[in-house]
Protein backbone atom coordinates (compact mmCIF):
# COMPACT_ATOMS: atom_id res chain seq x y z
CA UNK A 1 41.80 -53.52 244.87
CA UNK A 2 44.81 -54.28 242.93
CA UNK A 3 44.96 -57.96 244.16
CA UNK A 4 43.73 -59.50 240.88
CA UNK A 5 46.60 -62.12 239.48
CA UNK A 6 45.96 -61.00 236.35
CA UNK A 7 47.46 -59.05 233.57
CA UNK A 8 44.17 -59.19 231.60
CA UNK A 9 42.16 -56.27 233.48
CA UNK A 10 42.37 -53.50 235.44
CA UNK A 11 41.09 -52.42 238.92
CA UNK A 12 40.54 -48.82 238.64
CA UNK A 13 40.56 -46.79 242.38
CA UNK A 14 39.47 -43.52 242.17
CA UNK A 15 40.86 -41.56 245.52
CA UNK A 16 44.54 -40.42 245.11
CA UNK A 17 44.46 -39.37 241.58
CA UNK A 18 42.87 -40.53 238.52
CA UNK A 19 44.43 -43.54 237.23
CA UNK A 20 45.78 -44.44 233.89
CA UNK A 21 45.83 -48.09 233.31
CA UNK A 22 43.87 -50.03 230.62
CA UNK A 23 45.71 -53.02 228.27
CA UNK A 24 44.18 -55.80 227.10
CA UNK A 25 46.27 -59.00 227.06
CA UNK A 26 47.41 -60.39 223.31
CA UNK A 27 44.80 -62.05 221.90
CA UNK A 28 44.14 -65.38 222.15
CA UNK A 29 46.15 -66.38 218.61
CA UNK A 30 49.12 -64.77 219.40
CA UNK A 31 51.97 -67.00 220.14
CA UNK A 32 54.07 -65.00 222.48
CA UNK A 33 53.22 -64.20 225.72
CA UNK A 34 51.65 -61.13 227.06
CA UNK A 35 54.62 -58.79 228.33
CA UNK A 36 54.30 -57.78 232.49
CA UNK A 37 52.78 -54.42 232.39
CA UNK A 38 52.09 -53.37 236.26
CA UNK A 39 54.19 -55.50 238.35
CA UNK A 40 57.56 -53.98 239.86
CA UNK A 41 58.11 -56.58 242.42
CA UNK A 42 57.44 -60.10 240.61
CA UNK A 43 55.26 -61.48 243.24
CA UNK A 44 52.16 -61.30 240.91
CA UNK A 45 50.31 -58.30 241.90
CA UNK A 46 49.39 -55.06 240.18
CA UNK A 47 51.42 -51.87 242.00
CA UNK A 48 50.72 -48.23 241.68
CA UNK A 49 53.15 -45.73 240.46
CA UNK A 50 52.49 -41.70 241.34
CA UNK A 51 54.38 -39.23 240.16
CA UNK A 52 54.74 -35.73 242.05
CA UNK A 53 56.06 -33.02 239.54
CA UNK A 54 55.63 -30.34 241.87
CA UNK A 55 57.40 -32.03 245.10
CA UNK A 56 60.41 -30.01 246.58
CA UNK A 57 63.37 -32.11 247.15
CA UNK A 58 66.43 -30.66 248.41
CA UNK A 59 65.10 -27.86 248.73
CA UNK A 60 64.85 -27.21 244.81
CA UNK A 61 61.04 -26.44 244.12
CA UNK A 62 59.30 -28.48 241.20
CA UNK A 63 61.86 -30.88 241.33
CA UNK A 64 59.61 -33.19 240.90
CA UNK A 65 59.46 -37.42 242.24
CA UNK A 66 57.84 -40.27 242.11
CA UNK A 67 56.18 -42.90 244.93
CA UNK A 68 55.76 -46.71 244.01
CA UNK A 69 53.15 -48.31 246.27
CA UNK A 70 53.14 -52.08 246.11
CA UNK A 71 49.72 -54.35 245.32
CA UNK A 72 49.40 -57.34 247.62
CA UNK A 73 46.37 -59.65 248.61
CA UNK A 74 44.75 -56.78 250.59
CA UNK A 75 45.13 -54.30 247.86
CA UNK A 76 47.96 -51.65 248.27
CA UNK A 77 49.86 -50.97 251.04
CA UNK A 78 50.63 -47.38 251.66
CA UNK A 79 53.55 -48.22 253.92
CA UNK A 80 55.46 -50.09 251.54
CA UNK A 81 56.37 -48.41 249.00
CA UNK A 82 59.58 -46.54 247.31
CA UNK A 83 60.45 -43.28 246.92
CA UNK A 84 62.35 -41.94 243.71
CA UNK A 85 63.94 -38.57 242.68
CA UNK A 86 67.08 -37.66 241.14
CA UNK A 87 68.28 -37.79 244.67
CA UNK A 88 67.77 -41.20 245.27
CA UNK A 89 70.87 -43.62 245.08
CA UNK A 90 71.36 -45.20 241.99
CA UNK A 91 69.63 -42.92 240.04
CA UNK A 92 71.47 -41.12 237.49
CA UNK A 93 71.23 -37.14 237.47
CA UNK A 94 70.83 -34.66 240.59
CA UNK A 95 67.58 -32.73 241.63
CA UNK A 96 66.65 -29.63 239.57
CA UNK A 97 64.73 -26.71 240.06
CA UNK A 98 61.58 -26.65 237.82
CA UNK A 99 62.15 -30.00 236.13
CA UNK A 100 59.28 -31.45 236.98
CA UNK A 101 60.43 -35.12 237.61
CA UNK A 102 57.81 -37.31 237.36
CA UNK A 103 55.53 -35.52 235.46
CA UNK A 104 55.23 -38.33 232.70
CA UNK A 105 54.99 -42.40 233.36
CA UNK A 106 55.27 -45.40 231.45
CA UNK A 107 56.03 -48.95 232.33
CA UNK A 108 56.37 -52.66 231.49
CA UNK A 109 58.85 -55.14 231.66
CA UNK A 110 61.84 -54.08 228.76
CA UNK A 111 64.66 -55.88 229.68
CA UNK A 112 62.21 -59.20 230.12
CA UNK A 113 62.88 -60.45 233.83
CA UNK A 114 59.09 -60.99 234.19
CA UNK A 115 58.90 -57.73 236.36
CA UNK A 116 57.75 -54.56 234.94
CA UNK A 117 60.03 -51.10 235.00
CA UNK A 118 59.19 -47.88 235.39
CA UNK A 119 59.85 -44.69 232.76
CA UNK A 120 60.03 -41.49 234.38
CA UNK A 121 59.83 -38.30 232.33
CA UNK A 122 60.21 -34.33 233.13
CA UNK A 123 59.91 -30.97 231.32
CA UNK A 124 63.60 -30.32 230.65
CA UNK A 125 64.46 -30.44 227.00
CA UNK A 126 68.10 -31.15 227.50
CA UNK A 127 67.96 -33.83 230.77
CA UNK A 128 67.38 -37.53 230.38
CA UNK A 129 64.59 -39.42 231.27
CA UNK A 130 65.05 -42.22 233.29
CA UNK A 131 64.06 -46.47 233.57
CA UNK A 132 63.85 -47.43 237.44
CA UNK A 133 64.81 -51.11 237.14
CA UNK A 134 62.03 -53.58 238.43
CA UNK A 135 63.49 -55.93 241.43
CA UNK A 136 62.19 -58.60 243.56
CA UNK A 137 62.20 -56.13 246.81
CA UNK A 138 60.49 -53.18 244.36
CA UNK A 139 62.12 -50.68 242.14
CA UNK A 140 65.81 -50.03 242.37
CA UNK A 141 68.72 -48.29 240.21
CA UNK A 142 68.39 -46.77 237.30
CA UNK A 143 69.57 -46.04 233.58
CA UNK A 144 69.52 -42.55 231.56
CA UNK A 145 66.95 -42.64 228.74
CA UNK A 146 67.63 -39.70 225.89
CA UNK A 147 64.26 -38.50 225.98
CA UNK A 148 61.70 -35.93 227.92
CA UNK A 149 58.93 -38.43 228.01
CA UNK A 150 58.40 -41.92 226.63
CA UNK A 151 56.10 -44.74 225.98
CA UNK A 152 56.24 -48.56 226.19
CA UNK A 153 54.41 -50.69 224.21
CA UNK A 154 54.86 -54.23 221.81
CA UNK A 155 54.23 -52.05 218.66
CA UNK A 156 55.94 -55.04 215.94
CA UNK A 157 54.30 -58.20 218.15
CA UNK A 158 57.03 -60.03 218.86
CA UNK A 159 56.24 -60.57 222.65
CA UNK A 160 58.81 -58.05 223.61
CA UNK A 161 58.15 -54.13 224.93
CA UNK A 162 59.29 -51.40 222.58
CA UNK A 163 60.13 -47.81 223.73
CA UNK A 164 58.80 -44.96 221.56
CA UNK A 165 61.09 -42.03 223.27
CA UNK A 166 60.50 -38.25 222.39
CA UNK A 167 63.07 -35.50 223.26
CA UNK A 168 62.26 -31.96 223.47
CA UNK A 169 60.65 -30.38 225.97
CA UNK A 170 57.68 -27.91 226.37
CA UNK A 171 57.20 -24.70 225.09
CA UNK A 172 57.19 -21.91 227.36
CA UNK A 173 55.44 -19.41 224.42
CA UNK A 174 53.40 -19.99 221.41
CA UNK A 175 55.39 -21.37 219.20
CA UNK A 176 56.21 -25.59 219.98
CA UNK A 177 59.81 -26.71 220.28
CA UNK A 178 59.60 -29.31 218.21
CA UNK A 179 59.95 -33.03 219.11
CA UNK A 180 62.81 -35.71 217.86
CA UNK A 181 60.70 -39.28 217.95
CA UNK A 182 62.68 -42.58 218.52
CA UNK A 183 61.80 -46.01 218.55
CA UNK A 184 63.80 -48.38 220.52
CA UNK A 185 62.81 -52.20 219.76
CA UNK A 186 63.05 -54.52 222.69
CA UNK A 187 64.28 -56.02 224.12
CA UNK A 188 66.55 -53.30 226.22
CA UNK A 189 69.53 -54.19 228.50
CA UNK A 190 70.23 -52.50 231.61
CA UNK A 191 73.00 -50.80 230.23
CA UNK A 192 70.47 -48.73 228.16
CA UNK A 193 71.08 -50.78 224.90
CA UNK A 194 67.81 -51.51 222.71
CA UNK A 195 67.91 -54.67 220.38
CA UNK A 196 67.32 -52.04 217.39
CA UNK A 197 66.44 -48.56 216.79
CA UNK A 198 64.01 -46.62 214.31
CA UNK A 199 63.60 -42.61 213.33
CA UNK A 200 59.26 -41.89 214.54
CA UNK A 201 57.52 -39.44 212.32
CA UNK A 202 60.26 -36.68 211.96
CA UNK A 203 58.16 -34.76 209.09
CA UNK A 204 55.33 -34.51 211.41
CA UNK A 205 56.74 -34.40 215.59
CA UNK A 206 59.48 -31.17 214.58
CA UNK A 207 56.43 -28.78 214.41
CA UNK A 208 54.86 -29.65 217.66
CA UNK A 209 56.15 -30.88 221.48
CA UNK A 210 54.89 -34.27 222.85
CA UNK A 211 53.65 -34.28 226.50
CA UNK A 212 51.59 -37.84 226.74
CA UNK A 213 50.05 -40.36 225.26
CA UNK A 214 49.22 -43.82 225.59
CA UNK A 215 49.28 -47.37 224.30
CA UNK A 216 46.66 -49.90 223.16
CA UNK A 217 45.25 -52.83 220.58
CA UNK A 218 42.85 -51.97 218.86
CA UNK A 219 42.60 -54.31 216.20
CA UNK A 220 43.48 -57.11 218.24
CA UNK A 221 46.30 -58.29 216.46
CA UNK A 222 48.95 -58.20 219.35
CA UNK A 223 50.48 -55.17 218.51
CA UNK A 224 50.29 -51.87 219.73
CA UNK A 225 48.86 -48.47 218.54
CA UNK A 226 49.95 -45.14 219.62
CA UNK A 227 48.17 -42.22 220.49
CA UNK A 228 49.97 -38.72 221.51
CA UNK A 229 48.94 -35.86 223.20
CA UNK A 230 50.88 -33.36 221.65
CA UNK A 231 51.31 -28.91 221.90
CA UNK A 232 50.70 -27.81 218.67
CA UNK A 233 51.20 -24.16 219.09
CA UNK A 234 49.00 -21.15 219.90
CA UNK A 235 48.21 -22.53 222.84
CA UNK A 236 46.61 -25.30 221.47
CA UNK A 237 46.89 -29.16 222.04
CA UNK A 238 46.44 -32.18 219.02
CA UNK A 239 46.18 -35.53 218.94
CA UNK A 240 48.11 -37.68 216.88
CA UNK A 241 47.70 -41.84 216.08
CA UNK A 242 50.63 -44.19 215.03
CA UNK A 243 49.07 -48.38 214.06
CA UNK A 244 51.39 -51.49 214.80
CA UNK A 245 52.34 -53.19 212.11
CA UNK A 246 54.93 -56.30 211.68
CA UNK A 247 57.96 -53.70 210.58
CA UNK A 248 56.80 -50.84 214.08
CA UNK A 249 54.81 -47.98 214.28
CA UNK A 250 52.96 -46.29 211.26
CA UNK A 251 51.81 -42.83 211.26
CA UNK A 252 47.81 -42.50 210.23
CA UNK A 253 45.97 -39.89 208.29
CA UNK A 254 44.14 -37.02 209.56
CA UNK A 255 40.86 -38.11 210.13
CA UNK A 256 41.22 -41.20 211.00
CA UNK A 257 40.98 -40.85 214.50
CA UNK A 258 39.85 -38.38 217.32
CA UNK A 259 41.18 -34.90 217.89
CA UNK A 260 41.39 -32.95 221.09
CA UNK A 261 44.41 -33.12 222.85
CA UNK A 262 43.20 -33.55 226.25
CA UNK A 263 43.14 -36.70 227.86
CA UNK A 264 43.43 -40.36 226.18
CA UNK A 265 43.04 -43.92 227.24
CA UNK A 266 42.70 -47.45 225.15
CA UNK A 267 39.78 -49.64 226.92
CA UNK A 268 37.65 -52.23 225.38
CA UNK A 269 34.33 -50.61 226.63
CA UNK A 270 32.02 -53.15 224.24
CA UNK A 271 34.07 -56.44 225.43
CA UNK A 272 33.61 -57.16 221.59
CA UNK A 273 38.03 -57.85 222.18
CA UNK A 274 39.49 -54.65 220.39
CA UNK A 275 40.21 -52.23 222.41
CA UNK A 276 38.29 -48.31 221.72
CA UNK A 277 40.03 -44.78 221.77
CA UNK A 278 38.91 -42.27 224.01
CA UNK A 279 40.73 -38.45 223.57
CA UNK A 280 39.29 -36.09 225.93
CA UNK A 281 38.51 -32.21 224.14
CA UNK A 282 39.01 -29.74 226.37
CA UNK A 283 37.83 -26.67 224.37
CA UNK A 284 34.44 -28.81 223.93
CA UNK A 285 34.59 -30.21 227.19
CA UNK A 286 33.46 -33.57 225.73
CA UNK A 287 35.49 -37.08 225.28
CA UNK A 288 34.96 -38.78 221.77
CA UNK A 289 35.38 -42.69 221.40
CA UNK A 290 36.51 -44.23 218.14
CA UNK A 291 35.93 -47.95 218.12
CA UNK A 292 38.06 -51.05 217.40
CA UNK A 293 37.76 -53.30 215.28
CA UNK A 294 39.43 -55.81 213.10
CA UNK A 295 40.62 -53.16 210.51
CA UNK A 296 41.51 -50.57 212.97
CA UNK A 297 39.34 -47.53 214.44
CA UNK A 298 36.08 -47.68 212.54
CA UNK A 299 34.84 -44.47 210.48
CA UNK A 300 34.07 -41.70 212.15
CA UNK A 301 30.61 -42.22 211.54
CA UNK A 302 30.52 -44.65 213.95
CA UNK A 303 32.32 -42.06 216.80
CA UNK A 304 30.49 -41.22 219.96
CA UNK A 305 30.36 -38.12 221.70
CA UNK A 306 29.88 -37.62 226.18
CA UNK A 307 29.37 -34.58 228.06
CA UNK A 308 28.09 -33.45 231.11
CA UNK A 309 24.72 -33.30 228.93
CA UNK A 310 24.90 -37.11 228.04
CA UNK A 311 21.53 -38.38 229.54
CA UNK A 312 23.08 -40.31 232.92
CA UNK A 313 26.13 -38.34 233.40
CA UNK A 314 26.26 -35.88 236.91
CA UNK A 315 25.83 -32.07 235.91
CA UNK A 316 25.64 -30.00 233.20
CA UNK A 317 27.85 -28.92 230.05
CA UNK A 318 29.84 -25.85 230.79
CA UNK A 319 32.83 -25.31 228.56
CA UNK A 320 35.04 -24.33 231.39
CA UNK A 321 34.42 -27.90 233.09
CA UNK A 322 37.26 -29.24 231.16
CA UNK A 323 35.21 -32.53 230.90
CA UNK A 324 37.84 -35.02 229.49
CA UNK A 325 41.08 -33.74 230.51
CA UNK A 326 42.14 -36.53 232.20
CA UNK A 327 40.85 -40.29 231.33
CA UNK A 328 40.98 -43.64 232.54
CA UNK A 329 40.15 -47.10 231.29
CA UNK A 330 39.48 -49.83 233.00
CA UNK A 331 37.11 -52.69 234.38
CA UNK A 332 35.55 -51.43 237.54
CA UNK A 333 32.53 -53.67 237.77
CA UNK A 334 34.30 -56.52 237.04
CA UNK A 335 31.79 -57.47 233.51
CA UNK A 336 34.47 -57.53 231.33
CA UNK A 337 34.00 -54.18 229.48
CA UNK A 338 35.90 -51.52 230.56
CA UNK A 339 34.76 -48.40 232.16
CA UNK A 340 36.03 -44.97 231.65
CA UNK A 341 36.85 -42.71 234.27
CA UNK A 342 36.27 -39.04 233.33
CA UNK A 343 37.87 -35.76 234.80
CA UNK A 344 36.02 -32.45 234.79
CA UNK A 345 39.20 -30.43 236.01
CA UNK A 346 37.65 -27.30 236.10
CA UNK A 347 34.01 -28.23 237.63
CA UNK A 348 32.43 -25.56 240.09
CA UNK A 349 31.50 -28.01 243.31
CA UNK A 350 29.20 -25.45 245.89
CA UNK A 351 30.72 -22.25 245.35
CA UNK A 352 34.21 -23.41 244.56
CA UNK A 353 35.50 -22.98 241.66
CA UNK A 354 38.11 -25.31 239.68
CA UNK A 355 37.60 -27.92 242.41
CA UNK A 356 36.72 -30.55 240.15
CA UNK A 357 35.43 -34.03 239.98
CA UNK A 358 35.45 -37.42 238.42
CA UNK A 359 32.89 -39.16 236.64
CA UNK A 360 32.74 -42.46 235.83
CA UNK A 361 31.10 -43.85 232.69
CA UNK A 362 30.24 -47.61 232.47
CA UNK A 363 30.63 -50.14 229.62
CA UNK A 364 28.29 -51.93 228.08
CA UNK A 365 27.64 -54.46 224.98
CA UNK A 366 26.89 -51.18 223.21
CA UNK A 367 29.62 -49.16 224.13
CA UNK A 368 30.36 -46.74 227.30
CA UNK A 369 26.96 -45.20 228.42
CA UNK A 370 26.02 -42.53 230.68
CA UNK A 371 23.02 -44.54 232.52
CA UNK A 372 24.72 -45.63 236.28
CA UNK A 373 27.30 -43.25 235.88
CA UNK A 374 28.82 -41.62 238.98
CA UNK A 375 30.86 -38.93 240.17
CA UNK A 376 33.54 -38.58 242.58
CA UNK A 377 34.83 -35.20 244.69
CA UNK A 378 37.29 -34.56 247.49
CA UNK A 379 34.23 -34.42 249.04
CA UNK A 380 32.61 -37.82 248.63
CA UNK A 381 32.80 -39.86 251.40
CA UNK A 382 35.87 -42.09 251.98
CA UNK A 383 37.91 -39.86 249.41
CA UNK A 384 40.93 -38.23 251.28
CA UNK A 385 41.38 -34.55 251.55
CA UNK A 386 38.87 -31.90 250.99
CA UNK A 387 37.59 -30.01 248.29
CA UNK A 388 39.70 -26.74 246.99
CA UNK A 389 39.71 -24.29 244.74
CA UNK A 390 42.01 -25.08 241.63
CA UNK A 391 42.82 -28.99 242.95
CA UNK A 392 40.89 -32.04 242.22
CA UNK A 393 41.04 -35.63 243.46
CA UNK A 394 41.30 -36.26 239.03
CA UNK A 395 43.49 -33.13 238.28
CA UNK A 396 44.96 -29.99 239.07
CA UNK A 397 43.61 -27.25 236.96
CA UNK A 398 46.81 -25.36 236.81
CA UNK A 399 50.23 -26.34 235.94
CA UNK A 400 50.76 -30.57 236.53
CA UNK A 401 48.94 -33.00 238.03
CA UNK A 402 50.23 -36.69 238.83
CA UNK A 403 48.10 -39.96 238.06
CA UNK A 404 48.52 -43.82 239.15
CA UNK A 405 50.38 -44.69 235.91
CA UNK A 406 51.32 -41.75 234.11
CA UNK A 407 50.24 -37.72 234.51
CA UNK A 408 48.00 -35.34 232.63
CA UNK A 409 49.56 -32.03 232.62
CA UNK A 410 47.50 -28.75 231.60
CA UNK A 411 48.98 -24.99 230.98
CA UNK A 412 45.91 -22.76 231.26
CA UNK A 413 44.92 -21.98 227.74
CA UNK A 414 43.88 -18.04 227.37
CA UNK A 415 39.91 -17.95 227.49
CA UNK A 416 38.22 -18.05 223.53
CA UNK A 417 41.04 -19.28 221.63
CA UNK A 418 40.35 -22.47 220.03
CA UNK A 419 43.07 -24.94 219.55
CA UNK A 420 44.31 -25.52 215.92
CA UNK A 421 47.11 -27.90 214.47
CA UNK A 422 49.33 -25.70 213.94
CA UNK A 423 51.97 -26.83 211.32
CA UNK A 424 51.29 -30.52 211.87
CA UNK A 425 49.33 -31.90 209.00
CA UNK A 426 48.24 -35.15 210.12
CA UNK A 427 47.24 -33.56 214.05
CA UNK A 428 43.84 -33.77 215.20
CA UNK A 429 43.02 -30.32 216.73
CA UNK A 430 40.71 -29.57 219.37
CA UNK A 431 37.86 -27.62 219.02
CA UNK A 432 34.50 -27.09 220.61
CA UNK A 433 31.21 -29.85 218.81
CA UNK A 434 34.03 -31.71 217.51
């Protein structure tokens, strides 16, 4: 795994966590370059960053850091790899109780040395986020960020990453914090300094707090969209969609694409070269895709819903499965469609509850399908560790868990309330048979 010289597709292991990778390269018109998504080290393979929110480090509990594992021809290599928390030399800040660093992950290659960097977010509404600087030898030193959590993508086309940064924390009651939304063009120095900046959405992200999102193409014309997972209050979650354009990121109606607020990933799962939305719904533990196409997610008419009840897919729809908290995209099979990994984070497995599994849903010329589908526990052989109550090989049904690329993080919502959108008027809410 992970020895593909490639940037094109992704090799998707399913053991240590669920992963969140999935870009397409630019399409075949561009005239730029595809920018290094994956690659810390420059030596042409794909590496793994995992963050650990909940690691103790100096003694400070939840102060959260990250591991980089490196790709090589053998796949990764769990003895080389870095280590990075606030403690670490050269990176700016010291550890801090409950801060959760490494709770959030984005990368690519912003400063455009051909090796990609890594984005590390936390919980804190007043700390910085930080860029770990790609380097032949791995990751090294570091540069504040002012944001909680960020997200890199080419959202204008111009060859070059872009930074959408948020600042603002998470809501320890009902009511959201509110979010300030920033776009930094690329490309940006190591000194912190973008090539441009650009207010995001500031009618819309004040009424709710972004935790996650991701990145993706899916109208194939070498920019990036962005989707957000977002708190929208009431202890509710909501998705909401920003298209590339020439001029950066444009905020789309309500209705336009999925709601649900649980997990999201971009992955071409038809081949047909525009990459499809998948947003997990937790309430409706179910994952909706939206396809791509030259004009941008089709009509929701053309939307397809997966559960546990999909004919092909392991068990049985339970609303408490949390089917679709966590997703993944990627090519598994190696057809050229991308699959979609799945996590159930609350799924019973013998008489253990919350243990949770991971289900993976393959791609076809018709979109993803549940036929061949399979499922993954702690339990399955070859998987590391063994099966628990309220832990998952895909997620931790409780407070954080920590993926390849990125993390999914969950606050238990209180049983029978239904997620709404709050004040947020263009938000796709959750809600159960949406």
């Amino acid at each position: 795994m992970f020895s593909l010289r490639t940037y094109g597709r992704w090799a998707v292991p399913l053991a240590a966590g669920l992963l969140s990778l999935g870009a397409l390269p630019a399409p075949a018109e561009a005239s730029t370059p595809a920018p290094v998504r994956d690659d810390f080290d420059g030596d042409g393979y794909q590496d793994l960053a995992v963050g650990a929110p909940g690691g103790t480090v100096g003694g400070l509990k939840d102060a959260g850091y990250v591991v980089v594992m490196y790709g090589g021809p053998h796949g990764l290599s769990a003895d080389r790899r870095t280590v990075i928390s606030r403690a670490t030399v050269g990176i700016p800040g010291s550890p801090a109780e409950g801060e959760k660093f490494g709770i959030q992950l984005t990368k690519g290659d912003l400063d455009g040395d051909g090796r990609a960097d890594l984005i590390v977010g936390h919980v804190s509404a007043t700390r910085s986020a930080v860029v770990v600087w790609g380097a032949r030898g791995g990751v090294a030193g570091g540069t504040s960020l002012p944001a909680s959590t960020a997200q890199a993508g080419d959202f204008d086309g111009d060859g070059k990453l872009d930074l959408a940064l948020f600042r603002g924390g998470r809501a320890p009651g009902d009511d959201p914090l509110g979010t300030t939304g920033t776009v930094w063009t690329g490309p940006l120095t190591r000194a912190g300094k973008p090539a441009g900046t650009r207010a995001l959405d500031p009618e819309e992200l004040q009424y709710v707090d972004v935790w996650d999102g991701a990145t993706g193409d899916v109208d194939a014309d070498g920019r990036d969209e962005l989707a957000l997972k977002a708190y929208c209050g009431d202890g509710g979650y909501c998705t909401l969609f920003y298209s590339g354009s020439p001029t950066g990121l444009v905020p789309a109606a309500h209705g336009t694409f999925p709601g649900g607020g649980g997990g999201m990933a971009f992955g071409d799962f038809d081949g047909d070269g525009y990459q499809d939305l998948a947003v997990g719904n937790e309430p409706d533990s179910s994952v909706t895709v939206a396809p791509g196409s030259a004009s941008g997610l089709a009509p929701r008419g053309s939307w397809r819903r997966y559960t546990q009840d999909t004919p092909g897919v392991p068990g049985a729809y339970e609303e408490g499965d949390f089917f679709g908290g966590s997703l993944s995209a990627g090519d598994i099979d190696g057809d050229d469609r991308d699959d979609l990994a799945v996590g159930a984070l609350g799924e019973e497995i013998g008489y253990t509850d919350g243990a949770g599994i991971v289900e993976v849903l393959y791609g076809t010329a018709a979109g993803l399908t549940g036929t061949g589908s399979q499922a993954f526990t702690q339990n399955t052989a070859g998987v590391r560790g063994r099966r628990s109550r309220g832990t998952t090989s895909a997620a931790r049904s409780g407070s954080w868990t920590s993926t390849a690329t990125g993390t999914r993080t969950w606050r238990r919502r209180p049983w029978g309330r239904t997620p709404g959108r709050g004040r947020c008027g263009r938000c796709g809410g959750g809600r159960r048979g949406s």
